[in-house]
Protein backbone atom coordinates (compact mmCIF):
# COMPACT_ATOMS: atom_id res chain seq x y z
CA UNK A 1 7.48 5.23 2.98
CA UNK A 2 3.65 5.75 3.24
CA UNK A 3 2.65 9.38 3.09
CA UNK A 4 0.10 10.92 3.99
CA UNK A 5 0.26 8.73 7.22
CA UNK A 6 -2.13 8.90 9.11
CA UNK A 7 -4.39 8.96 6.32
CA UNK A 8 -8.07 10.36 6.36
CA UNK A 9 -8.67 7.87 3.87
CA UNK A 10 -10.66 9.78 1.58
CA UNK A 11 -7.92 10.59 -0.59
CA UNK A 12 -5.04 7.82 -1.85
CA UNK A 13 -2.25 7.54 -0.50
CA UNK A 14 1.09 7.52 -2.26
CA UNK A 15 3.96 4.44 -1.34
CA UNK A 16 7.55 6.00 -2.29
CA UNK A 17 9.69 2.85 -2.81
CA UNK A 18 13.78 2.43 -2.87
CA UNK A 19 13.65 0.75 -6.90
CA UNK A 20 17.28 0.50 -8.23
CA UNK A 21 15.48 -0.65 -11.33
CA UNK A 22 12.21 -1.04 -12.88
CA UNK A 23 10.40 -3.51 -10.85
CA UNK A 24 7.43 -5.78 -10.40
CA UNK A 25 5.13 -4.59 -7.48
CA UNK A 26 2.74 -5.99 -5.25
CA UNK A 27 1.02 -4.80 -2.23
CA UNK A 28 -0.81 -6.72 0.40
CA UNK A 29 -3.31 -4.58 2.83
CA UNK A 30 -3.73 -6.60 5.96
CA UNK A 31 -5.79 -5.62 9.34
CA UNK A 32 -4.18 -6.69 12.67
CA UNK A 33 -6.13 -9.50 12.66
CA UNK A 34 -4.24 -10.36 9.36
CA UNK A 35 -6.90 -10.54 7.03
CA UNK A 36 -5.96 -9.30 4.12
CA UNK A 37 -8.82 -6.74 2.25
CA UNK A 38 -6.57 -6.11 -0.94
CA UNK A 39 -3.86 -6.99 -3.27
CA UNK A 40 -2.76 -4.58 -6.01
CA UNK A 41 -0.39 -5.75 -8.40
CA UNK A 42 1.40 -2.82 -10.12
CA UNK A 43 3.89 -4.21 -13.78
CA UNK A 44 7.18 -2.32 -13.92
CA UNK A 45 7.35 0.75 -12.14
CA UNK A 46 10.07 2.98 -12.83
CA UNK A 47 13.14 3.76 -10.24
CA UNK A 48 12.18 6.60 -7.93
CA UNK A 49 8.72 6.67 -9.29
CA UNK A 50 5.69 6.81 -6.63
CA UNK A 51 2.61 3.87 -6.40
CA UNK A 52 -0.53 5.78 -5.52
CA UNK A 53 -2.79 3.57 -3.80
CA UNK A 54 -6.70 3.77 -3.24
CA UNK A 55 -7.82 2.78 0.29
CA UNK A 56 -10.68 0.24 -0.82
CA UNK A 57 -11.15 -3.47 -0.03
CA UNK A 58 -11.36 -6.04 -2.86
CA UNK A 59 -14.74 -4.93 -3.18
CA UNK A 60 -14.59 -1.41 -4.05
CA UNK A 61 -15.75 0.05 0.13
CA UNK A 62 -13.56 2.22 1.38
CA UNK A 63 -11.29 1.09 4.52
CA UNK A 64 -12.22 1.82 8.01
CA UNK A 65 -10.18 3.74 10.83
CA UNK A 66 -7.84 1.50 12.18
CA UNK A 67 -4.45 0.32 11.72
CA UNK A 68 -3.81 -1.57 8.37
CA UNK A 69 -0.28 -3.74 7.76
CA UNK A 70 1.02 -3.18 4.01
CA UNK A 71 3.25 -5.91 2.54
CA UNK A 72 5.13 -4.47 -0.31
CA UNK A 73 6.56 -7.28 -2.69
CA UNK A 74 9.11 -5.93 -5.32
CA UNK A 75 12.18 -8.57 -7.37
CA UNK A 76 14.30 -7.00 -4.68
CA UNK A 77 13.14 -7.97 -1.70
CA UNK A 78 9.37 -7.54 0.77
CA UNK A 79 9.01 -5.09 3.22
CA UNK A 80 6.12 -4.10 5.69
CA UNK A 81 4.60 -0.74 6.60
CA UNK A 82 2.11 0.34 8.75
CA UNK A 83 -0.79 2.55 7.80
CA UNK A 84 -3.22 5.04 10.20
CA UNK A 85 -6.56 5.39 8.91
CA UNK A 86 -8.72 8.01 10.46
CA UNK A 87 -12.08 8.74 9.05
């Protein structure tokens, strides 16, 4: 789960994950083109704990409105969100 969502992407946004255990965690940002802008590779987060993530491309500008695909890799399996930027 993505919150806030839409975002007004001036502030992070925080990705609440279901971890049984400590995991490995990466996550893909994607436009609807499917380019990706960034990959953020987080080591061993907790159970139950929350990823904040910073809506910048690889090169530090921030993201623009649209709608953005997230690919969440963890040891247990992927998943895909969606995320609402509105500046």
């Amino acid at each position: 789960m993505i919150y806030p969502n839409p975002a007004d992407g001036a502030d992070p946004v925080r990705l609440r994950l279901d971890l049984t255990s400590a995991s490995d965690v990466k996550v893909q940002i994607f436009t609807v083109a499917f380019r990706k802008v960034r990959e953020q590779p987080y080591a061993q987060v907790p159970a139950g704990e929350d990823l904040v993530l910073e809506l910048n491309d690889h090169w530090g500008k921030p993201l623009a409105s649209g709608l953005y695909y997230l690919v969440i890799t963890t040891t247990e399996g992927r998943s895909l969100e969606k995320l609402l930027v509105l500046r």
